[in-house]
PDB file of N, CA and C in Angstrom:
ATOM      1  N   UNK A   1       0.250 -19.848 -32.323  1.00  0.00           N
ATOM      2  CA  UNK A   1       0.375 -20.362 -30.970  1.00  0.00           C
ATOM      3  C   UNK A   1       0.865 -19.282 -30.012  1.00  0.00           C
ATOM      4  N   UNK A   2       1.722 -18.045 -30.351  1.00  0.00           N
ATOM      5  CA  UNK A   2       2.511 -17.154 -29.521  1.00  0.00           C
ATOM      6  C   UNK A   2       1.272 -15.958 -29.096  1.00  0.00           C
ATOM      7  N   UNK A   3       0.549 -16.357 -30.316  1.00  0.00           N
ATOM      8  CA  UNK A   3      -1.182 -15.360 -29.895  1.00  0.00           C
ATOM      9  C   UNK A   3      -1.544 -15.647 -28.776  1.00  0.00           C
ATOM     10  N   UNK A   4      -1.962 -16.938 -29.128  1.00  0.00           N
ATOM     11  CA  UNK A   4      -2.766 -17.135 -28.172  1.00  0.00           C
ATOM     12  C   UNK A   4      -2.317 -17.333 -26.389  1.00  0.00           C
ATOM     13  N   UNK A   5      -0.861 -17.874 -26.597  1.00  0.00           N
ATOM     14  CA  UNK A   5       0.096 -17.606 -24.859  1.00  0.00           C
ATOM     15  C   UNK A   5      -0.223 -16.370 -25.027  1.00  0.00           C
ATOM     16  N   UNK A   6      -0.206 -15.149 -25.412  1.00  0.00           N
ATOM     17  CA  UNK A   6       0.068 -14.169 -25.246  1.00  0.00           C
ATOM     18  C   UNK A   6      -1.380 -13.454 -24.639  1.00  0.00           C
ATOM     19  N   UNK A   7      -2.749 -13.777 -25.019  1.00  0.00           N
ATOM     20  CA  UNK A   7      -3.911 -13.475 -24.697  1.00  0.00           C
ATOM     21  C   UNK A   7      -4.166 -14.140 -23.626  1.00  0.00           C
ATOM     22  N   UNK A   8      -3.680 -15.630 -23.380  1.00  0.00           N
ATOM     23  CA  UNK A   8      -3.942 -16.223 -21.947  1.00  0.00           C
ATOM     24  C   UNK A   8      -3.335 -16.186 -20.652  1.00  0.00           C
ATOM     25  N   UNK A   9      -2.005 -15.475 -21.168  1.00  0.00           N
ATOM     26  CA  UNK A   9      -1.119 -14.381 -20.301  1.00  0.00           C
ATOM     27  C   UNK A   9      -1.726 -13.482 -19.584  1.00  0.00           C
ATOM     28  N   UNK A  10      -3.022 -13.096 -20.405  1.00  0.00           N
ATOM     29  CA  UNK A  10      -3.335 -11.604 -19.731  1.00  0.00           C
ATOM     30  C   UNK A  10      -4.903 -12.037 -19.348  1.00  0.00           C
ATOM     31  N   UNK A  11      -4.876 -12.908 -19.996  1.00  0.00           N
ATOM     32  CA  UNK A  11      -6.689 -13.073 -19.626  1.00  0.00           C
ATOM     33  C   UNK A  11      -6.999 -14.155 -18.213  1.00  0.00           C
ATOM     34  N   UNK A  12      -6.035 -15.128 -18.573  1.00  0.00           N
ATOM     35  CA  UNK A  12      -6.163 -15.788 -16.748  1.00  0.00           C
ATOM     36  C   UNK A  12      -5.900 -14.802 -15.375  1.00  0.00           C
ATOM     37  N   UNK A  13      -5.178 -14.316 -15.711  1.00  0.00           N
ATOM     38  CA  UNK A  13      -4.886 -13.372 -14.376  1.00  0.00           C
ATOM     39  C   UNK A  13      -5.698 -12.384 -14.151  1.00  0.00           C
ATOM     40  N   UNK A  14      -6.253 -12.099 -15.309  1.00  0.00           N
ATOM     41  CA  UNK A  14      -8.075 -11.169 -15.197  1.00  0.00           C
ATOM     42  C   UNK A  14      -8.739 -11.984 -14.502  1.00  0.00           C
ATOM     43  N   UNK A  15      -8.813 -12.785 -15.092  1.00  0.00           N
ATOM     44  CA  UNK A  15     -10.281 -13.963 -14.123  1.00  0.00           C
ATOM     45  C   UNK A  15      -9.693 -14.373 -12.969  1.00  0.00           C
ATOM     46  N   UNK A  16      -9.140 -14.653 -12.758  1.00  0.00           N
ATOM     47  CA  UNK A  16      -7.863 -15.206 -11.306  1.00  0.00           C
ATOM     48  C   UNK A  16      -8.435 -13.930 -10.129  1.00  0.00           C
ATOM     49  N   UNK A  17      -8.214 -12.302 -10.571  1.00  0.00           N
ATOM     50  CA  UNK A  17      -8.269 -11.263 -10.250  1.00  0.00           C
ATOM     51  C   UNK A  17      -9.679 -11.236 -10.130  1.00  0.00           C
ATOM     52  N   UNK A  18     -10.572 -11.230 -11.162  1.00  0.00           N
ATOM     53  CA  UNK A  18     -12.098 -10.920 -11.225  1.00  0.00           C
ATOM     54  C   UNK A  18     -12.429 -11.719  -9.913  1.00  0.00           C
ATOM     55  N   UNK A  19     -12.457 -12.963  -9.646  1.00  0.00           N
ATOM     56  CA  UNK A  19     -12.964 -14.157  -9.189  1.00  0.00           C
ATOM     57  C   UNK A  19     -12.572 -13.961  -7.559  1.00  0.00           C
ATOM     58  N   UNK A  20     -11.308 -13.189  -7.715  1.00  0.00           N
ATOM     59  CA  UNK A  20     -10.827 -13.125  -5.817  1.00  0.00           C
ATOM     60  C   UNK A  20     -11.674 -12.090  -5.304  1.00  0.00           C
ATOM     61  N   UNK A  21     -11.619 -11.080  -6.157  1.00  0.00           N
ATOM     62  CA  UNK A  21     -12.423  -9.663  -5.476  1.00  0.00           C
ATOM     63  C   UNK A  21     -13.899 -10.008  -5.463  1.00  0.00           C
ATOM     64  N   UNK A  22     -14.595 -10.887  -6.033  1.00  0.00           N
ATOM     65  CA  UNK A  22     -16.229 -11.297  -5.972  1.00  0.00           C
ATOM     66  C   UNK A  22     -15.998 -11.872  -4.869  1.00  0.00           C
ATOM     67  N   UNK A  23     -14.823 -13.114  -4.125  1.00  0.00           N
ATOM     68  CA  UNK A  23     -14.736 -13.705  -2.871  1.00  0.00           C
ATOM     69  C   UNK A  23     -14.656 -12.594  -1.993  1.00  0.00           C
ATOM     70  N   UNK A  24     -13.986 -11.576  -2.291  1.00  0.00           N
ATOM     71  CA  UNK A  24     -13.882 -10.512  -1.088  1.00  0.00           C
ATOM     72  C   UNK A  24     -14.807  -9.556  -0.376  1.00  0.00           C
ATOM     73  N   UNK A  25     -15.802  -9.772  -1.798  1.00  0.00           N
ATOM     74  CA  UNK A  25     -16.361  -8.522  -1.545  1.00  0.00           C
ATOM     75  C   UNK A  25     -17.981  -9.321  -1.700  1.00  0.00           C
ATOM     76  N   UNK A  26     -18.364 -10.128  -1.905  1.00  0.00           N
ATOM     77  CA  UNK A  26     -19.933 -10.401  -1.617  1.00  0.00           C
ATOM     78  C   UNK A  26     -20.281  -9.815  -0.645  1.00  0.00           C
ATOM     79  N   UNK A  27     -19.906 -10.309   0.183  1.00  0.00           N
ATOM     80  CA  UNK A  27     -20.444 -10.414   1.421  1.00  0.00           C
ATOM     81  C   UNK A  27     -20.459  -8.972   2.289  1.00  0.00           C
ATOM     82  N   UNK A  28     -20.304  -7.765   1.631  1.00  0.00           N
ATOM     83  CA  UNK A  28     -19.768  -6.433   2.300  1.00  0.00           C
ATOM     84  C   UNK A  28     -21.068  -5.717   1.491  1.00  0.00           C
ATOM     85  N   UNK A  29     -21.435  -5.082   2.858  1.00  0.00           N
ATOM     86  CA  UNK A  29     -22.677  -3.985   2.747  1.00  0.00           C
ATOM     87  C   UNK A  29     -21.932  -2.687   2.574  1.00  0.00           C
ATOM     88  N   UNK A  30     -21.807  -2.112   1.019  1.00  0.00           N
ATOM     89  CA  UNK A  30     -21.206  -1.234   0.737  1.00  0.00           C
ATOM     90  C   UNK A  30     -22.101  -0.270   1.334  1.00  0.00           C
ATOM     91  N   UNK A  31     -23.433   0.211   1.776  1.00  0.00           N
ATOM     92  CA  UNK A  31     -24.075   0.958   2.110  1.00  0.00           C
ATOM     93  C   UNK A  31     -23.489   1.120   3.548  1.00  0.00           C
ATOM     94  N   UNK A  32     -23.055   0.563   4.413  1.00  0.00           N
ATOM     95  CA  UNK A  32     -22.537   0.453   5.988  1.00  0.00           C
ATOM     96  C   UNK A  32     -21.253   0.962   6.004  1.00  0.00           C
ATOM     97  N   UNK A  33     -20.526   0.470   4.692  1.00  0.00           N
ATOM     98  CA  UNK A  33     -19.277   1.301   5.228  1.00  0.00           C
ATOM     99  C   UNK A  33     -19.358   2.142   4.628  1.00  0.00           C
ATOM    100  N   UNK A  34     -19.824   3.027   3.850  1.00  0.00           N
ATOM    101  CA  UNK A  34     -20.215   4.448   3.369  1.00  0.00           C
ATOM    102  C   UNK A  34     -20.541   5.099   4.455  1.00  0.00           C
ATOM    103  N   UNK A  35     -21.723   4.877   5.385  1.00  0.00           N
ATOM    104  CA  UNK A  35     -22.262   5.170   6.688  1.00  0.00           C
ATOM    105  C   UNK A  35     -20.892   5.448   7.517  1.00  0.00           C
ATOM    106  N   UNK A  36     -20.481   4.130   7.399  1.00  0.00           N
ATOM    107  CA  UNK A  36     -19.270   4.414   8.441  1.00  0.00           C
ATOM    108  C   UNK A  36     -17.743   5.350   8.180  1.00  0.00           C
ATOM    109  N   UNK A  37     -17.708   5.441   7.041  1.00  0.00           N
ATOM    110  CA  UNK A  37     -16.683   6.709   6.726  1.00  0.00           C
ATOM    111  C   UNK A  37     -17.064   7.985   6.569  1.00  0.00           C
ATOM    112  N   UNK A  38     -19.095   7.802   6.582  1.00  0.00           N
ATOM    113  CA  UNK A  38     -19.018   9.128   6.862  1.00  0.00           C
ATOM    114  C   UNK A  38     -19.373  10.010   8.229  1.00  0.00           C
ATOM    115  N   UNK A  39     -19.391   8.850   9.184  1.00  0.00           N
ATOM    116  CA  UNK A  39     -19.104   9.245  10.508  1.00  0.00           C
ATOM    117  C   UNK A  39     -17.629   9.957  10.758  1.00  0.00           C
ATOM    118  N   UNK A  40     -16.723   9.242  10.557  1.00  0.00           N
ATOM    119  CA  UNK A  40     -15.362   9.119  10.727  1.00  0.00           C
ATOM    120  C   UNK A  40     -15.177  10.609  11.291  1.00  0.00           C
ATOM    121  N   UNK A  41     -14.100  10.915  12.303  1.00  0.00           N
ATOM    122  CA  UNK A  41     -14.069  12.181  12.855  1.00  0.00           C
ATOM    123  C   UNK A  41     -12.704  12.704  11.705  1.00  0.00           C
ATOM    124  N   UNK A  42     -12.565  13.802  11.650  1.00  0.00           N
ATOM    125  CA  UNK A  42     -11.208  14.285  10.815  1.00  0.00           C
ATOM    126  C   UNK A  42     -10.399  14.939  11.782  1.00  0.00           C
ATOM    127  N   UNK A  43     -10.552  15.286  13.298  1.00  0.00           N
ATOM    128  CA  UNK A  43      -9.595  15.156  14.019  1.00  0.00           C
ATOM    129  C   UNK A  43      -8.749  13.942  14.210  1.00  0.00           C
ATOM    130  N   UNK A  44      -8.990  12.978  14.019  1.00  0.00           N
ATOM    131  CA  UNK A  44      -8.765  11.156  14.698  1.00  0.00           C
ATOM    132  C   UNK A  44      -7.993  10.975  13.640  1.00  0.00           C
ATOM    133  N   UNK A  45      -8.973  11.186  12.250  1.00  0.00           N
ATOM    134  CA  UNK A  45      -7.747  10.928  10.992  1.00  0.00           C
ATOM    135  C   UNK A  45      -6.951  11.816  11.151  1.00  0.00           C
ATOM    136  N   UNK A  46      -6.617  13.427  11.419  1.00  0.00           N
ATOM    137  CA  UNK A  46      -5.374  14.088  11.404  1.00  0.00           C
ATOM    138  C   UNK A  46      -4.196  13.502  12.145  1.00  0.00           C
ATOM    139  N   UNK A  47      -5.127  12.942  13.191  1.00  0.00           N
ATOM    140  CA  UNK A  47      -4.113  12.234  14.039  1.00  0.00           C
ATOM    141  C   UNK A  47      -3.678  11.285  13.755  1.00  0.00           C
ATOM    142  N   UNK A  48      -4.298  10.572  13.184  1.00  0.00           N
ATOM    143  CA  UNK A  48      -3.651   9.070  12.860  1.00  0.00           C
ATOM    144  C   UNK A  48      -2.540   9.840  11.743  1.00  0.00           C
ATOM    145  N   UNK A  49      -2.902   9.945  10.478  1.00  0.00           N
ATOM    146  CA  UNK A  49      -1.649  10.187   9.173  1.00  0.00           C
ATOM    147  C   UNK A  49      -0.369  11.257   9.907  1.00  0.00           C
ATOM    148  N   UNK A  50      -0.675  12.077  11.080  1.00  0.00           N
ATOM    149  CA  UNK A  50       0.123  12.453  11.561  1.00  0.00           C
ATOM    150  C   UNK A  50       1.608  11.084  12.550  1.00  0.00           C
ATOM    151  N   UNK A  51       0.747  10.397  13.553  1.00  0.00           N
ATOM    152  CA  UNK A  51       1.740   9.744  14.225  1.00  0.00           C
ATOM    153  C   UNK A  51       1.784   8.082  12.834  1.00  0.00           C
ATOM    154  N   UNK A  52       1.162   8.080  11.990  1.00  0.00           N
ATOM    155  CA  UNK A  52       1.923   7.140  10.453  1.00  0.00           C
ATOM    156  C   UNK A  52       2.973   8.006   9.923  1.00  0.00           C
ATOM    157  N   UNK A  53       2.576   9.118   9.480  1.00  0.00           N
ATOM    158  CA  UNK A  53       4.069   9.865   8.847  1.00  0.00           C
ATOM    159  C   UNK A  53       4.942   9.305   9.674  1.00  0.00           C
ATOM    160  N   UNK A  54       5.389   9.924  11.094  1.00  0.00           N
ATOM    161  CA  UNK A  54       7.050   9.623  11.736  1.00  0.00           C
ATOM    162  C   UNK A  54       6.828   8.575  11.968  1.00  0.00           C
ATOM    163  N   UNK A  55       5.700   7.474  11.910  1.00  0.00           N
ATOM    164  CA  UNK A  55       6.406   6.146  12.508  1.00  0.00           C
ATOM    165  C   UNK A  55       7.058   5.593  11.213  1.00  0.00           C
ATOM    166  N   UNK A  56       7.022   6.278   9.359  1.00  0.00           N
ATOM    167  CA  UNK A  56       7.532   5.651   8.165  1.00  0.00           C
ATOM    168  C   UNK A  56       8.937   6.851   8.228  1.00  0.00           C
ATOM    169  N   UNK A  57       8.565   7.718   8.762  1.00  0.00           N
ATOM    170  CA  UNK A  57      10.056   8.322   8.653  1.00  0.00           C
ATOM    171  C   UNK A  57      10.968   7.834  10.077  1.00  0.00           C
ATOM    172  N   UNK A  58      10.499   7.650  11.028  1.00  0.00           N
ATOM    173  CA  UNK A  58      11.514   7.213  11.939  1.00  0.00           C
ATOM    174  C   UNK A  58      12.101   5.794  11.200  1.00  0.00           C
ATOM    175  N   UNK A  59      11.402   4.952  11.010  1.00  0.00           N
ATOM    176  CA  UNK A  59      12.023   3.544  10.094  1.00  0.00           C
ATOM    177  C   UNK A  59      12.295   3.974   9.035  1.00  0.00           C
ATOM    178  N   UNK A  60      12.631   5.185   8.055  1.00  0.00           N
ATOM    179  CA  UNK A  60      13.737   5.213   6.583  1.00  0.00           C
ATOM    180  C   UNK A  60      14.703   5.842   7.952  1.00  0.00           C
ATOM    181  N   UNK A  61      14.582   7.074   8.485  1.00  0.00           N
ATOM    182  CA  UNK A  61      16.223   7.306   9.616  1.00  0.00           C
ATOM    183  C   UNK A  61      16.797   5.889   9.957  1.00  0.00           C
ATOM    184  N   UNK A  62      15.812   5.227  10.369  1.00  0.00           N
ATOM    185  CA  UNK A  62      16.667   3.930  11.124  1.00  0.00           C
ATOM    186  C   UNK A  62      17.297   3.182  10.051  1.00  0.00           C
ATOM    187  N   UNK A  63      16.443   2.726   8.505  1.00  0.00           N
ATOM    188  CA  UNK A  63      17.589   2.138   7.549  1.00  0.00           C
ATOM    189  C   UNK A  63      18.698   3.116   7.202  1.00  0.00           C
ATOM    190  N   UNK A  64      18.140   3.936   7.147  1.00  0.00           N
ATOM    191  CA  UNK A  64      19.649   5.529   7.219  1.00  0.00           C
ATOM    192  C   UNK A  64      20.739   4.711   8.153  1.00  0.00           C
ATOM    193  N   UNK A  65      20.580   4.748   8.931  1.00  0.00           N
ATOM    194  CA  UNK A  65      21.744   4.247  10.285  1.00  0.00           C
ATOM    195  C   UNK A  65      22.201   2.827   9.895  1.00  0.00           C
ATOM    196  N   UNK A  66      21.548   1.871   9.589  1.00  0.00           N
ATOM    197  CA  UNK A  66      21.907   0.357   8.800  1.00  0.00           C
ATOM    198  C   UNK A  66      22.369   0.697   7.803  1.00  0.00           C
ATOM    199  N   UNK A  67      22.118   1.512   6.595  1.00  0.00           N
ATOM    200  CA  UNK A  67      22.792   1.557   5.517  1.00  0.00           C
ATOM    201  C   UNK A  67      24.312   2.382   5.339  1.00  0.00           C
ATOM    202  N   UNK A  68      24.245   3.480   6.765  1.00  0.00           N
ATOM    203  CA  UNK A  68      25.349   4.098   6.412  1.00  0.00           C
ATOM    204  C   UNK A  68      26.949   3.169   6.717  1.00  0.00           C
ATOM    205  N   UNK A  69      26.358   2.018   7.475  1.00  0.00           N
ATOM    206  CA  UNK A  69      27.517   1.338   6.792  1.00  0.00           C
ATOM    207  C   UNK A  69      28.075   0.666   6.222  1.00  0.00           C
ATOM    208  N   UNK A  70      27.329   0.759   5.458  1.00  0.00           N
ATOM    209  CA  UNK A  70      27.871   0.620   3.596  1.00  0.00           C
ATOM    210  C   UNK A  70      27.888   1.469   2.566  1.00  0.00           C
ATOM    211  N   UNK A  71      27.394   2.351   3.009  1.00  0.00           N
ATOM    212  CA  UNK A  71      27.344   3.640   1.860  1.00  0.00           C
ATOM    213  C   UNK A  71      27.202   5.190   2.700  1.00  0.00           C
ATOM    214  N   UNK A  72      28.102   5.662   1.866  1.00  0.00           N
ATOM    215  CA  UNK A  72      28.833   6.944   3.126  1.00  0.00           C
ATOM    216  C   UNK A  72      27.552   7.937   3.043  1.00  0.00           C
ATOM    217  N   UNK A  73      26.619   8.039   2.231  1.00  0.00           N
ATOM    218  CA  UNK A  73      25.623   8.838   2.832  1.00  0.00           C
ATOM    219  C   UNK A  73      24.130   8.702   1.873  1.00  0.00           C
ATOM    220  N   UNK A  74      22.925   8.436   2.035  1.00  0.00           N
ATOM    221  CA  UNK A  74      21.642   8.291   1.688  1.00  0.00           C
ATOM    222  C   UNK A  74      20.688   9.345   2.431  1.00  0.00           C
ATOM    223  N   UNK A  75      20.290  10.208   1.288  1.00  0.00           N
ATOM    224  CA  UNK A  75      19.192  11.528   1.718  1.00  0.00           C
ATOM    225  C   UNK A  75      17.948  10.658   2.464  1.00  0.00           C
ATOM    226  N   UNK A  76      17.918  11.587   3.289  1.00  0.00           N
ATOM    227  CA  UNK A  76      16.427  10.913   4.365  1.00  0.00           C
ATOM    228  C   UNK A  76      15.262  10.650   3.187  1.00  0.00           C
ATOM    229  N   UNK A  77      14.963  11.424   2.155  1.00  0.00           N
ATOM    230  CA  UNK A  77      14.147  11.409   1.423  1.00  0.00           C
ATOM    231  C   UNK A  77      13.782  10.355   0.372  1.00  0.00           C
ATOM    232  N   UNK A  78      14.871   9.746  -0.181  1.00  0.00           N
ATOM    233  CA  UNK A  78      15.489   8.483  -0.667  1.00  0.00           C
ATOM    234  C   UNK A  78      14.978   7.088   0.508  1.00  0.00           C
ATOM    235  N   UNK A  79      15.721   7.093   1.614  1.00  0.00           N
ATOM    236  CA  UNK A  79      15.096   5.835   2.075  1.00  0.00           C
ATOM    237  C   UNK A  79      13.573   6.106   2.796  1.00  0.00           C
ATOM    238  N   UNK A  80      12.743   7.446   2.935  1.00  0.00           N
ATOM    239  CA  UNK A  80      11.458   7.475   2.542  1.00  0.00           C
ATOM    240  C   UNK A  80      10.849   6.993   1.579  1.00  0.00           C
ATOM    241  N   UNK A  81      11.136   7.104   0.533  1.00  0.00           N
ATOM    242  CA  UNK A  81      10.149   6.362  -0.345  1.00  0.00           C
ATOM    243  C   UNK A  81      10.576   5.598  -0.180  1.00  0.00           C
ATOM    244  N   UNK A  82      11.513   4.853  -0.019  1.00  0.00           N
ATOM    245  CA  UNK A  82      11.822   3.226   0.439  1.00  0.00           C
ATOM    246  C   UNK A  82      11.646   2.488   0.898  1.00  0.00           C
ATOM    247  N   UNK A  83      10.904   2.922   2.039  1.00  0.00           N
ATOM    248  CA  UNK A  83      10.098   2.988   3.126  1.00  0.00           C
ATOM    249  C   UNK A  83       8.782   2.959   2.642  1.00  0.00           C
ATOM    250  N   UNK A  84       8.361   3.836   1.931  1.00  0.00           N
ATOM    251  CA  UNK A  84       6.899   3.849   1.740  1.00  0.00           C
ATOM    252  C   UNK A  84       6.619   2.768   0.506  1.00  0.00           C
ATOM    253  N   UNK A  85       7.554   2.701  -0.534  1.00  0.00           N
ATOM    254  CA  UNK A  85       7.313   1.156  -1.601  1.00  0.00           C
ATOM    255  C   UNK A  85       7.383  -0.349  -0.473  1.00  0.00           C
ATOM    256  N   UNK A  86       7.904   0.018   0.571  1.00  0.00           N
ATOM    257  CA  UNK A  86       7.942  -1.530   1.064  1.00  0.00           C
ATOM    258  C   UNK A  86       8.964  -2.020   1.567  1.00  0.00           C
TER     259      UNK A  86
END
């Protein structure tokens, strides 16, 4: 019996998983957005991942400033990824 919980543990949430991404994705002309990323300018993207970087590092500084009072000091780098998990 602990088999088989143990295979339907892992196998419903496959199909659960399989079954959402077929809802997501029928309906998408993978040929169009291929087209369309390979328009894409790489000035526009420099720019964009440029003003995303400081807008995820200005919000870990800002939990920096909320956290320092409770804890006398947290490396900027630390509440970056902290920032970047979520």
């Amino acid at each position: 019996m602990d088999k088989i919980k143990k295979i339907f543990s892992y196998l419903f949430p496959l199909i659960l998983m399989i079954l959402f991404l077929y809802i997501a994705f029928k309906n998408i002309d993978f040929e169009e957005v291929l087209n369309i990323f390979s328009n894409i300018s790489i000035t526009w993207l420099f720019v964009y991942f440029v003003i995303w970087s400081f807008s995820h590092i200005f919000r870990a500084y800002r939990w920096g400033i909320i956290i320092h009072s409770v804890k006398e000091k947290t490396s900027l780098l630390n509440l970056f990824g902290a920032t970047m998990v979520g």
